[in-house]
PDB file of N, CA and C in Angstrom:
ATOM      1  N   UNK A   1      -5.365 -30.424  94.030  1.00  0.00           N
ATOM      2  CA  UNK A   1      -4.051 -30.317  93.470  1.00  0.00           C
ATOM      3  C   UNK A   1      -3.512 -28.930  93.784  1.00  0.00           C
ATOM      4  N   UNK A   2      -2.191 -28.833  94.032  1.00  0.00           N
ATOM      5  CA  UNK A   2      -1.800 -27.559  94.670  1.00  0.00           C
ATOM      6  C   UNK A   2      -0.599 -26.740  93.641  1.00  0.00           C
ATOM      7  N   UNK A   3      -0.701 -25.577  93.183  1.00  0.00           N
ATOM      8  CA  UNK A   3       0.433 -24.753  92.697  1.00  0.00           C
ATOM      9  C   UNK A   3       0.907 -24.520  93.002  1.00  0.00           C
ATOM     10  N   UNK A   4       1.882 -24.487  92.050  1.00  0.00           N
ATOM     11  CA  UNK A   4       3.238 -23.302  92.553  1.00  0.00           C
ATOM     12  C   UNK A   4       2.879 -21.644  92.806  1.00  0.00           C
ATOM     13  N   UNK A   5       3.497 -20.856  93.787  1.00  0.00           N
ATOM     14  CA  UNK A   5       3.083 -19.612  93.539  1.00  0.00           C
ATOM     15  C   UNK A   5       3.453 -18.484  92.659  1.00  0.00           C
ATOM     16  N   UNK A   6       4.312 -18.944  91.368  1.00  0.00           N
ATOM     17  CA  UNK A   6       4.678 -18.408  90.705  1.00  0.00           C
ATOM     18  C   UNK A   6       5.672 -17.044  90.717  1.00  0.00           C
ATOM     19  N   UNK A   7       5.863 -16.774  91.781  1.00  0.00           N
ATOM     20  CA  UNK A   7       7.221 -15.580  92.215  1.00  0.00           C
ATOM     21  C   UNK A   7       8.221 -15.456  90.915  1.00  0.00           C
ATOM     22  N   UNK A   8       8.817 -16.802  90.827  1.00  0.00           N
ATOM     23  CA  UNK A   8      10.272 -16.500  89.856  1.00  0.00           C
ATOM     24  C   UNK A   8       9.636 -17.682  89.061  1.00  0.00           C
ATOM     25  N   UNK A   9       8.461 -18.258  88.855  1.00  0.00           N
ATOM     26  CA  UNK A   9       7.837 -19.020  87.843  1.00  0.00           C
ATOM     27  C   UNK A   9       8.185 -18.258  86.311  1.00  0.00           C
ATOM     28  N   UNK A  10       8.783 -19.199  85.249  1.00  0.00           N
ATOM     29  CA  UNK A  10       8.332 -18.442  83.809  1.00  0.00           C
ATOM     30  C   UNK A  10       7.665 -19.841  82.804  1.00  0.00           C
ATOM     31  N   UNK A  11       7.192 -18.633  82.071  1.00  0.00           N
ATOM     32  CA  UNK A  11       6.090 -19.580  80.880  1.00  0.00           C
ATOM     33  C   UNK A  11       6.833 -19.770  79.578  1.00  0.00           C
ATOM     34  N   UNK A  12       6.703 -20.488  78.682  1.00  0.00           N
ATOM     35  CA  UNK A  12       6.827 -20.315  77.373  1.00  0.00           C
ATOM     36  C   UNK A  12       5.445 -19.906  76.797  1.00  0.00           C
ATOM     37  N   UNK A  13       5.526 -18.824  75.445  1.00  0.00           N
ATOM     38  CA  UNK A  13       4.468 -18.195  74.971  1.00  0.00           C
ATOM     39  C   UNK A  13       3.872 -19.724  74.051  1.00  0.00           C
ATOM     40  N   UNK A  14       2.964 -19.845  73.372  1.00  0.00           N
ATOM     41  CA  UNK A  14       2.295 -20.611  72.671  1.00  0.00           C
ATOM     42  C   UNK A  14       2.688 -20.515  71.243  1.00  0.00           C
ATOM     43  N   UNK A  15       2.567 -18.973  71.097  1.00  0.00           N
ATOM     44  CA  UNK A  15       2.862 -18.331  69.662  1.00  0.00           C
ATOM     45  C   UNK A  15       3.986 -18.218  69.041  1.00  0.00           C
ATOM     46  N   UNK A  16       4.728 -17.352  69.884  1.00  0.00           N
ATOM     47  CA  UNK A  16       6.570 -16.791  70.072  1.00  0.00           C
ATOM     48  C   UNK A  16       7.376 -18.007  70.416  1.00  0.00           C
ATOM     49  N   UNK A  17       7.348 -18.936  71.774  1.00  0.00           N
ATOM     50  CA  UNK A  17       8.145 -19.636  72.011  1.00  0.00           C
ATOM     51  C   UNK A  17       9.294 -18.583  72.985  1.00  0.00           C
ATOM     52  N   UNK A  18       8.779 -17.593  73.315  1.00  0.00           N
ATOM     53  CA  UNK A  18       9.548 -16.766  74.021  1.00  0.00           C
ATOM     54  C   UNK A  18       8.954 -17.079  75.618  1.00  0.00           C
ATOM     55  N   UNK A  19      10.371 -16.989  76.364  1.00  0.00           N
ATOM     56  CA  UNK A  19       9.710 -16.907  77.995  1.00  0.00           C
ATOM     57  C   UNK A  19       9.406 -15.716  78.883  1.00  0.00           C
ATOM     58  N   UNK A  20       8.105 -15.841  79.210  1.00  0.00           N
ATOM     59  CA  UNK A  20       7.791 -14.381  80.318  1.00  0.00           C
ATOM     60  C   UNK A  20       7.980 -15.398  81.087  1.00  0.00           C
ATOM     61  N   UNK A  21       7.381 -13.992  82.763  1.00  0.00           N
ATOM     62  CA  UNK A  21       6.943 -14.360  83.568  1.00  0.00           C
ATOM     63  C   UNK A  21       5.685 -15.254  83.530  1.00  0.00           C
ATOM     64  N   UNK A  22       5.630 -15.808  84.254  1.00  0.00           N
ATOM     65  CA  UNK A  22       4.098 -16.772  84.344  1.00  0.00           C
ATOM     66  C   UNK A  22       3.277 -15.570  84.987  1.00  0.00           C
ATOM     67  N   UNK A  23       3.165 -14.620  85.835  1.00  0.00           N
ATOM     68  CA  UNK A  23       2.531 -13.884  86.611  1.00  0.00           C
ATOM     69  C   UNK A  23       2.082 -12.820  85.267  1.00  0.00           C
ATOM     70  N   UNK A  24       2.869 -12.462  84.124  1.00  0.00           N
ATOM     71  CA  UNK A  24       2.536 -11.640  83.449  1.00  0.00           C
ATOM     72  C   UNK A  24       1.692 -12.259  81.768  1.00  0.00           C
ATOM     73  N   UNK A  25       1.890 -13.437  82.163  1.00  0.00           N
ATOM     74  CA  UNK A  25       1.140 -14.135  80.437  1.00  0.00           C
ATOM     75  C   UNK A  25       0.036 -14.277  80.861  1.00  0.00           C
ATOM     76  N   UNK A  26      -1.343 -14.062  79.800  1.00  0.00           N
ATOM     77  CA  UNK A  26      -2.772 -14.052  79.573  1.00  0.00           C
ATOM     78  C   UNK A  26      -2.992 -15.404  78.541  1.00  0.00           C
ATOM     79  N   UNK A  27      -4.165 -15.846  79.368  1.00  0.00           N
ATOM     80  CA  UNK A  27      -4.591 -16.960  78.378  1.00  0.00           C
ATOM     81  C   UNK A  27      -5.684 -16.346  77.464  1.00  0.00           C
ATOM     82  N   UNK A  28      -5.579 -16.503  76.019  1.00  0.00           N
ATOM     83  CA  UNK A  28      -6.799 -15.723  75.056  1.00  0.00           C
ATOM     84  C   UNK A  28      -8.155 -16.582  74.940  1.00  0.00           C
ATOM     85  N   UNK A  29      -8.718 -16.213  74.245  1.00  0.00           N
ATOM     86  CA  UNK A  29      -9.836 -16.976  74.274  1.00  0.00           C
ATOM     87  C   UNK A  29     -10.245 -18.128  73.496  1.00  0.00           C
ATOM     88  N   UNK A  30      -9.125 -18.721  73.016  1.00  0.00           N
ATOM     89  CA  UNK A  30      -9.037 -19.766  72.144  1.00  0.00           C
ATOM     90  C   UNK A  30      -8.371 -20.905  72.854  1.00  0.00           C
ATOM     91  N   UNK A  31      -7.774 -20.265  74.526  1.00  0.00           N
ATOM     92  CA  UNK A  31      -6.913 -21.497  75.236  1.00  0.00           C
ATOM     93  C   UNK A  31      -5.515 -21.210  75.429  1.00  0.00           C
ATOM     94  N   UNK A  32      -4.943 -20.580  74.172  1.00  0.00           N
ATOM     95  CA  UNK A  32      -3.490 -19.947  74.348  1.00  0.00           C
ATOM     96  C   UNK A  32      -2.855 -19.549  75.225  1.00  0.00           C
ATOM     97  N   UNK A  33      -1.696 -19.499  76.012  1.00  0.00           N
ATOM     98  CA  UNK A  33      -1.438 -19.277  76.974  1.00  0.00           C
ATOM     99  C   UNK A  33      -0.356 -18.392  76.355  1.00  0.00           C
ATOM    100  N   UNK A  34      -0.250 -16.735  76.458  1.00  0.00           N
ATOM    101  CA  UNK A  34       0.409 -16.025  75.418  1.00  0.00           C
ATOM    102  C   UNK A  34       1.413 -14.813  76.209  1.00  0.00           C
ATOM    103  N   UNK A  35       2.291 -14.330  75.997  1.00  0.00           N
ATOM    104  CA  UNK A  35       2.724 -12.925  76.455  1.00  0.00           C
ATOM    105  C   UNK A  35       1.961 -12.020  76.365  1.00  0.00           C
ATOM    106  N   UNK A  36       2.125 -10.734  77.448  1.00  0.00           N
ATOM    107  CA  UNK A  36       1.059  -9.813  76.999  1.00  0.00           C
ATOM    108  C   UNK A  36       1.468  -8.709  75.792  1.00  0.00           C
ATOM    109  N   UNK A  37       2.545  -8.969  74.808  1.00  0.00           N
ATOM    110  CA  UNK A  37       2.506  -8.629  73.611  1.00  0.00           C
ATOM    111  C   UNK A  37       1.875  -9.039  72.329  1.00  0.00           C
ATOM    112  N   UNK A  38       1.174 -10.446  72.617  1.00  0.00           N
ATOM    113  CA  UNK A  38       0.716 -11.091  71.548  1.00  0.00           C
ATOM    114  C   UNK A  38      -0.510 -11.314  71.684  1.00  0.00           C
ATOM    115  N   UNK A  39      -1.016 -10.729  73.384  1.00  0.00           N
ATOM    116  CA  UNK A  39      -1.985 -10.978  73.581  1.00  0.00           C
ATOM    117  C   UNK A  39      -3.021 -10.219  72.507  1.00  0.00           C
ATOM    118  N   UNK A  40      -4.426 -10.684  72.688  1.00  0.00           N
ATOM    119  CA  UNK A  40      -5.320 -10.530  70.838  1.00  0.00           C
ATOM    120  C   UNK A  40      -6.764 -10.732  71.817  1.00  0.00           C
ATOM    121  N   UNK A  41      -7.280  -9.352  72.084  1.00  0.00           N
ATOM    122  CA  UNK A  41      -8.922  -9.986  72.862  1.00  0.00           C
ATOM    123  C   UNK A  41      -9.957 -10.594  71.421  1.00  0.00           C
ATOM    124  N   UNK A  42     -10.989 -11.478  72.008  1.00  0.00           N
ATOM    125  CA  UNK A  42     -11.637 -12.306  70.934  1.00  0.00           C
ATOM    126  C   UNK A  42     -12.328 -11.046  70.079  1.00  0.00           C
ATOM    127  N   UNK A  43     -12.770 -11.390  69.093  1.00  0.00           N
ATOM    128  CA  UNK A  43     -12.928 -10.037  67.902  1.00  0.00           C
ATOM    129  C   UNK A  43     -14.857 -10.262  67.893  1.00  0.00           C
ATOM    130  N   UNK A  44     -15.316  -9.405  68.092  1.00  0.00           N
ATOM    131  CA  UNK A  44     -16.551  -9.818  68.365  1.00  0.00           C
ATOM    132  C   UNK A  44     -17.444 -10.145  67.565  1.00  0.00           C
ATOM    133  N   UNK A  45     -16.973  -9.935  65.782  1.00  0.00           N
ATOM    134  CA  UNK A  45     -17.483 -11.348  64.878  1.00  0.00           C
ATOM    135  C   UNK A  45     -17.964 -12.145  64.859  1.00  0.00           C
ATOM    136  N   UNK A  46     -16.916 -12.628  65.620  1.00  0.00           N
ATOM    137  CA  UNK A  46     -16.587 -14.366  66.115  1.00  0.00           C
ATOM    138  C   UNK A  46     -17.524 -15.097  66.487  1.00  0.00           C
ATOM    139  N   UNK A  47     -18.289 -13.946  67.729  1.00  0.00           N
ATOM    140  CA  UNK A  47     -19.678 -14.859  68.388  1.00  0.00           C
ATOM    141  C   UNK A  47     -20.486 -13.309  68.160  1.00  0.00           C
ATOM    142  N   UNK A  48     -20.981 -13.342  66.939  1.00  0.00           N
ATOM    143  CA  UNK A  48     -22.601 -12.321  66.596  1.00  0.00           C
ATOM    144  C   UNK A  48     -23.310 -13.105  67.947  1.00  0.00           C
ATOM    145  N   UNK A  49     -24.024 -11.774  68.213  1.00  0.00           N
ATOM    146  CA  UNK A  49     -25.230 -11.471  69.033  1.00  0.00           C
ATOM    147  C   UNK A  49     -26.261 -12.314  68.585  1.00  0.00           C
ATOM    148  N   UNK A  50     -27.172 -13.730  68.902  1.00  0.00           N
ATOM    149  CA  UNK A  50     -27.949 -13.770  68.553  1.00  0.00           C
ATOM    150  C   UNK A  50     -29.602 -12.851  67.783  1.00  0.00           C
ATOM    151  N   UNK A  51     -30.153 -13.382  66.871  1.00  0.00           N
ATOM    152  CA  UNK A  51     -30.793 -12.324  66.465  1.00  0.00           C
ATOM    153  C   UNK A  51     -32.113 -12.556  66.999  1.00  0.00           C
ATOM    154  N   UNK A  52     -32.849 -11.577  67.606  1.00  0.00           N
ATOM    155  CA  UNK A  52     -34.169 -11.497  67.894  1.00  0.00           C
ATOM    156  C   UNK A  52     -35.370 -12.841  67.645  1.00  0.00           C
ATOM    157  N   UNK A  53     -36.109 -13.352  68.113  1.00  0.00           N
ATOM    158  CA  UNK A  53     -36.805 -14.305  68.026  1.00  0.00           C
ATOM    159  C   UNK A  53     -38.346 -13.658  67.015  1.00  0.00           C
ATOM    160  N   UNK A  54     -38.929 -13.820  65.834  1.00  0.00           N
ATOM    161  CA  UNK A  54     -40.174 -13.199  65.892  1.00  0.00           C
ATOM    162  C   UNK A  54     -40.895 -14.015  67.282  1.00  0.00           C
ATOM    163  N   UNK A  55     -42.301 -12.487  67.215  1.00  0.00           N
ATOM    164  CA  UNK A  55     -43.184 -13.192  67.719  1.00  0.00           C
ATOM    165  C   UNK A  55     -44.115 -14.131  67.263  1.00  0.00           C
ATOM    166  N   UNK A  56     -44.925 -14.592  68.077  1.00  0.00           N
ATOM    167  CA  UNK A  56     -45.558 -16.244  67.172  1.00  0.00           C
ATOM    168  C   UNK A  56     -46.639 -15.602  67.590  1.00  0.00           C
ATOM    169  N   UNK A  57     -47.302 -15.367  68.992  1.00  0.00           N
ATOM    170  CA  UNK A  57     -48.423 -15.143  69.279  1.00  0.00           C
ATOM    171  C   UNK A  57     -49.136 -13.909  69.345  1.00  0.00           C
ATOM    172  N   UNK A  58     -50.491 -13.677  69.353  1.00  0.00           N
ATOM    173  CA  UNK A  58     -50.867 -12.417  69.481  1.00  0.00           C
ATOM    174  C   UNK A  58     -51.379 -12.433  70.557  1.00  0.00           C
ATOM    175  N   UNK A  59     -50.891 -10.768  71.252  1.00  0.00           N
ATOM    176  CA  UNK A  59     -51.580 -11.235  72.580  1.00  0.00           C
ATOM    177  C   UNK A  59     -53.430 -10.648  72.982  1.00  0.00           C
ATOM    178  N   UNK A  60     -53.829 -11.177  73.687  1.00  0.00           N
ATOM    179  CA  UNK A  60     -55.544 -11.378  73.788  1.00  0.00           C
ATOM    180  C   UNK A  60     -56.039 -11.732  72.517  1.00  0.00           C
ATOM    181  N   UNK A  61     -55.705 -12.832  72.557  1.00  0.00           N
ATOM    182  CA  UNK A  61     -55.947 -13.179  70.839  1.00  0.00           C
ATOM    183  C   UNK A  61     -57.716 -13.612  71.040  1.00  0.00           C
ATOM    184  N   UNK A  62     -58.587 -13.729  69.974  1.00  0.00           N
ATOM    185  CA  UNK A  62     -60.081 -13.818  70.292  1.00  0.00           C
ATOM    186  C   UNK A  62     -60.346 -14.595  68.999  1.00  0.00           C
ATOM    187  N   UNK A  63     -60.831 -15.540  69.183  1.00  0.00           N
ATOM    188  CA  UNK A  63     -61.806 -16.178  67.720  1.00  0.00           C
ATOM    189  C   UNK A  63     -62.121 -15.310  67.181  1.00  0.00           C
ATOM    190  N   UNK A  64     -62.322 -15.614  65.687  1.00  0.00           N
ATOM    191  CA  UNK A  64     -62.849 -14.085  64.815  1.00  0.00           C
ATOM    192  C   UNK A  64     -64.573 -14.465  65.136  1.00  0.00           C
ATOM    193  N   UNK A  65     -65.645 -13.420  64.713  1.00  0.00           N
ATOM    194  CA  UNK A  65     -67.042 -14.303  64.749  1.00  0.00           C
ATOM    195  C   UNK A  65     -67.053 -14.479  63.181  1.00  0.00           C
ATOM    196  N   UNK A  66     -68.435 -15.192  63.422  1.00  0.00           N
ATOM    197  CA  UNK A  66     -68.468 -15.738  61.522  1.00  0.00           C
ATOM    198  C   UNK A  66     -69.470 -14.173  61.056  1.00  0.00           C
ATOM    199  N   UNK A  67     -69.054 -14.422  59.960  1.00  0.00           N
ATOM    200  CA  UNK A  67     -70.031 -13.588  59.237  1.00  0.00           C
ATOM    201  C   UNK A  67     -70.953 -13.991  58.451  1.00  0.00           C
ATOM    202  N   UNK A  68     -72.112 -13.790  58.515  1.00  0.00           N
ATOM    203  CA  UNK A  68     -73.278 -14.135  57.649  1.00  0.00           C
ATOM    204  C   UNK A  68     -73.328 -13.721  56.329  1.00  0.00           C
ATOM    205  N   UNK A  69     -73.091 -12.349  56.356  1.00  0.00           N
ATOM    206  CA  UNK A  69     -72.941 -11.288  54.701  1.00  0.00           C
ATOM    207  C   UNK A  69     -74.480 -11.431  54.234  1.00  0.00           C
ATOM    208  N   UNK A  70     -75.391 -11.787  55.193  1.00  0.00           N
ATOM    209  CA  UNK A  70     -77.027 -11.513  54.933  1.00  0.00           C
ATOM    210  C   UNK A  70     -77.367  -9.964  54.573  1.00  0.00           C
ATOM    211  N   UNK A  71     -76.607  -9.013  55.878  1.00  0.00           N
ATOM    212  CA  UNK A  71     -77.583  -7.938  56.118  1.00  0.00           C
ATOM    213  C   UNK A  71     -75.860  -7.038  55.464  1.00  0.00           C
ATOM    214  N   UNK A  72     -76.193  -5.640  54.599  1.00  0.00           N
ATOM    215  CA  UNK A  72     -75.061  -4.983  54.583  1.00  0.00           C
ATOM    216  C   UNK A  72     -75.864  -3.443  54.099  1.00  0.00           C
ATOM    217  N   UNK A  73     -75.777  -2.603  54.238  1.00  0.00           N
ATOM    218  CA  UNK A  73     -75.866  -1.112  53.637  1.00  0.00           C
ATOM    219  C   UNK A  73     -75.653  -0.790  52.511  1.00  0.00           C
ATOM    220  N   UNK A  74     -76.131  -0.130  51.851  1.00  0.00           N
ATOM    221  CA  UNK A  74     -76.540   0.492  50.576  1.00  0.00           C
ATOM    222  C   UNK A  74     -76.435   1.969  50.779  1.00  0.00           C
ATOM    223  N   UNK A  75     -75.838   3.038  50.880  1.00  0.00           N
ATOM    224  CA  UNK A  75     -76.285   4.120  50.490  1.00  0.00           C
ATOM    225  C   UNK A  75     -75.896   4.985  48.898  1.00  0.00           C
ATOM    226  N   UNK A  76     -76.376   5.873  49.049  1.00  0.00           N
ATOM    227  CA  UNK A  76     -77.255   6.806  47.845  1.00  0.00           C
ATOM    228  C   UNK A  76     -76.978   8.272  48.202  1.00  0.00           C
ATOM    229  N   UNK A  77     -77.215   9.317  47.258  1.00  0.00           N
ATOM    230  CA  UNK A  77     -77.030  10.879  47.412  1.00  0.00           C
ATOM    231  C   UNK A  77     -78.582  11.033  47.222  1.00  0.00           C
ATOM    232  N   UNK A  78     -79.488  10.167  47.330  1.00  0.00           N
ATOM    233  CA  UNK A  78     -80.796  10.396  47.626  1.00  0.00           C
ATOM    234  C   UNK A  78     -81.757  10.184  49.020  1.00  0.00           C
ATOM    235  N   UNK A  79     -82.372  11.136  49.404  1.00  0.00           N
ATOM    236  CA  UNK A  79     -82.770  11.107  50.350  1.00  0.00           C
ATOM    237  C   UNK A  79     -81.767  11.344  51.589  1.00  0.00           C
ATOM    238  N   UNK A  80     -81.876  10.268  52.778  1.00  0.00           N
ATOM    239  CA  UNK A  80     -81.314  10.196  53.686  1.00  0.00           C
ATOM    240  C   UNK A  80     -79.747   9.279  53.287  1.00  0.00           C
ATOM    241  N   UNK A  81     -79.692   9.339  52.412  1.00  0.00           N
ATOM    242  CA  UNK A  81     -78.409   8.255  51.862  1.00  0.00           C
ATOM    243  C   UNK A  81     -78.286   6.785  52.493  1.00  0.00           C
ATOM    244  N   UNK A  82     -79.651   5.898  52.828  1.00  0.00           N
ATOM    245  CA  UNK A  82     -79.544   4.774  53.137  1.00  0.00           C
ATOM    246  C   UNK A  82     -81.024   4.075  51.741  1.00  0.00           C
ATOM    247  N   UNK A  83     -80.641   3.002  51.566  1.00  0.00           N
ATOM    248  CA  UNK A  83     -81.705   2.756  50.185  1.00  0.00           C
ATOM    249  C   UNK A  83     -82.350   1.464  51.460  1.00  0.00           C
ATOM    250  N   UNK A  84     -81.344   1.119  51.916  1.00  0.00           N
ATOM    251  CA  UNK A  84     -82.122   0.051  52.739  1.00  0.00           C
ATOM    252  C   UNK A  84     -80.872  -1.131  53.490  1.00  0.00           C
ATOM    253  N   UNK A  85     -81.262  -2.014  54.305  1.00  0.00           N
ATOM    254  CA  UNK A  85     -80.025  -2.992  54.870  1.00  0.00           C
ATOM    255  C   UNK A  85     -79.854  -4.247  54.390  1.00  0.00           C
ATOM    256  N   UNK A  86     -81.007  -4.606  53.896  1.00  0.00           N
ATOM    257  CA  UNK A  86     -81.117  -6.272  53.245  1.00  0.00           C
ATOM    258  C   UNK A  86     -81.501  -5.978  51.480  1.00  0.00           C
ATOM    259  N   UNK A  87     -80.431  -6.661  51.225  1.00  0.00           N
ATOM    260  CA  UNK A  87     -80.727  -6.456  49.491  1.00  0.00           C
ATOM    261  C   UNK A  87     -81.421  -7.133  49.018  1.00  0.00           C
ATOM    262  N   UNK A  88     -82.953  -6.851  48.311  1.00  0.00           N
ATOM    263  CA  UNK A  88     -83.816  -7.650  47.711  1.00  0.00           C
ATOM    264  C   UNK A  88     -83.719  -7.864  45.896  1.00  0.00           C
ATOM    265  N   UNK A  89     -84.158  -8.557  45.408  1.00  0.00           N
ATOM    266  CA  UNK A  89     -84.006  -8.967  44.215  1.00  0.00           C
ATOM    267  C   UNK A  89     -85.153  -7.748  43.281  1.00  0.00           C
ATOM    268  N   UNK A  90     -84.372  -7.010  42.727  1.00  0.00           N
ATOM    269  CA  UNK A  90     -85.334  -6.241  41.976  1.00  0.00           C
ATOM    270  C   UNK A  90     -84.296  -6.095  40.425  1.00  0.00           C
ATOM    271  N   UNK A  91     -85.328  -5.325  39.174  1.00  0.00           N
ATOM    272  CA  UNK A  91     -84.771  -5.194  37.895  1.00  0.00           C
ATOM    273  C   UNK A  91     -84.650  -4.095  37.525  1.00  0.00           C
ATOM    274  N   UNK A  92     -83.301  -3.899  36.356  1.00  0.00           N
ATOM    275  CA  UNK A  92     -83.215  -2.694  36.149  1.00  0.00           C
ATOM    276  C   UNK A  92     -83.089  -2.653  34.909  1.00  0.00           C
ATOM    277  N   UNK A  93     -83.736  -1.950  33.853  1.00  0.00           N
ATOM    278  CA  UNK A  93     -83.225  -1.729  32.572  1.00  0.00           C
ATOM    279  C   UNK A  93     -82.926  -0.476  31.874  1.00  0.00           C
ATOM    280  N   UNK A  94     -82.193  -0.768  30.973  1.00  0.00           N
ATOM    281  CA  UNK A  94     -82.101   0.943  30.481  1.00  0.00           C
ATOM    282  C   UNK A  94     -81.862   0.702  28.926  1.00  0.00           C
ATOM    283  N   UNK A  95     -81.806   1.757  28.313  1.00  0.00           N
ATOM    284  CA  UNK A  95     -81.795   2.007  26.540  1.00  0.00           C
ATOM    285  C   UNK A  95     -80.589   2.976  26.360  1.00  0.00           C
ATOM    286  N   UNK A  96     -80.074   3.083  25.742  1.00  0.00           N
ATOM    287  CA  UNK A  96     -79.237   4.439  25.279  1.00  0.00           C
ATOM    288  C   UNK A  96     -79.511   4.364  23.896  1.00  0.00           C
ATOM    289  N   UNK A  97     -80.020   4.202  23.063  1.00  0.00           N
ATOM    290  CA  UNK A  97     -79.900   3.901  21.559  1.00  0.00           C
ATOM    291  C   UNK A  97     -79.427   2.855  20.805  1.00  0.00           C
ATOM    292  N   UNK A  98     -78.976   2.707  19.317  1.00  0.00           N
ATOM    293  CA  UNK A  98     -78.886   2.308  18.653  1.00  0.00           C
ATOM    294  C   UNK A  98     -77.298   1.861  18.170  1.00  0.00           C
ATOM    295  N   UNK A  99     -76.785   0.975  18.021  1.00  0.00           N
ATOM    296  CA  UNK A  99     -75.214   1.015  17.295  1.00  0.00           C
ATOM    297  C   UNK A  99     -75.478   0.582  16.051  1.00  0.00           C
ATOM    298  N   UNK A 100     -74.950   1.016  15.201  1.00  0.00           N
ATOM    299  CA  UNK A 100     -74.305   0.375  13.858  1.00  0.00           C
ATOM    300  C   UNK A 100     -72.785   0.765  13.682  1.00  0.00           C
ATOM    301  N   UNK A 101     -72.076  -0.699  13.086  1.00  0.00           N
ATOM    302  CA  UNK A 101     -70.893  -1.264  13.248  1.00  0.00           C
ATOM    303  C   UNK A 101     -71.140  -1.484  11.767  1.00  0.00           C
ATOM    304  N   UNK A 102     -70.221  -0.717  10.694  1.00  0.00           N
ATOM    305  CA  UNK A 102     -69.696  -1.240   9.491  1.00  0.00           C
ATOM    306  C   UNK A 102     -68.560  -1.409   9.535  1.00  0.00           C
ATOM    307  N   UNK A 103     -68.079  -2.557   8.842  1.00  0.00           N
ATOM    308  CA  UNK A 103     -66.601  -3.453   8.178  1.00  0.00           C
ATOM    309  C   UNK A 103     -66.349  -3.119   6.911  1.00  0.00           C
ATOM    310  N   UNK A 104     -65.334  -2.350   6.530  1.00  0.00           N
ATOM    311  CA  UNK A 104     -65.216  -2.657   5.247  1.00  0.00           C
ATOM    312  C   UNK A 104     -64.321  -3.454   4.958  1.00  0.00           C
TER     313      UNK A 104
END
């Protein structure tokens, strides 16, 4: 389909209803076909910037290993500060004295 070349072409505005030149009217970003007095660039609101994606994955990600919780450390301000690595079943008792608790 072929145009006109617009030389002594004029438009009607969309908005105004006023006639320019066709060579001098801007179409906005809504479709409008407008004078360049009414012209209005899109407000950048309009279309926000998408926002960032999180990430999902980790990268070199590795199975965890299992843990047993058999063997663990003990240390102490005695000696070398290790009592030992495997905890065995032993007893402990102690005394401090006596309470008495009266109600009146």
């Amino acid at each position: 389909m072929a145009f006109a070349s617009g030389k002594h072409a004029y438009g009607i505005c969309d908005i105004t209803g006023f006639r320019y030149k066709l060579k001098d009217m801007k179409k906005t970003w809504d479709g409008l076909l407008v004078g360049p007095d009414q012209f209005d660039p899109k407000h950048p609101q309009i279309m926000p910037r998408p926002a960032p994606l999180d990430p999902q994955a980790i990268r070199n990600a590795r199975p965890e290993k299992p843990t047993d919780n058999n063997f663990f450390v003990v240390y102490s301000n005695v000696g070398d500060g290790k009592l030992g690595s495997q905890l065995t079943t032993f007893n402990i008792s102690a005394n401090i004295g006596s309470v008495t608790v009266t109600t009146t």
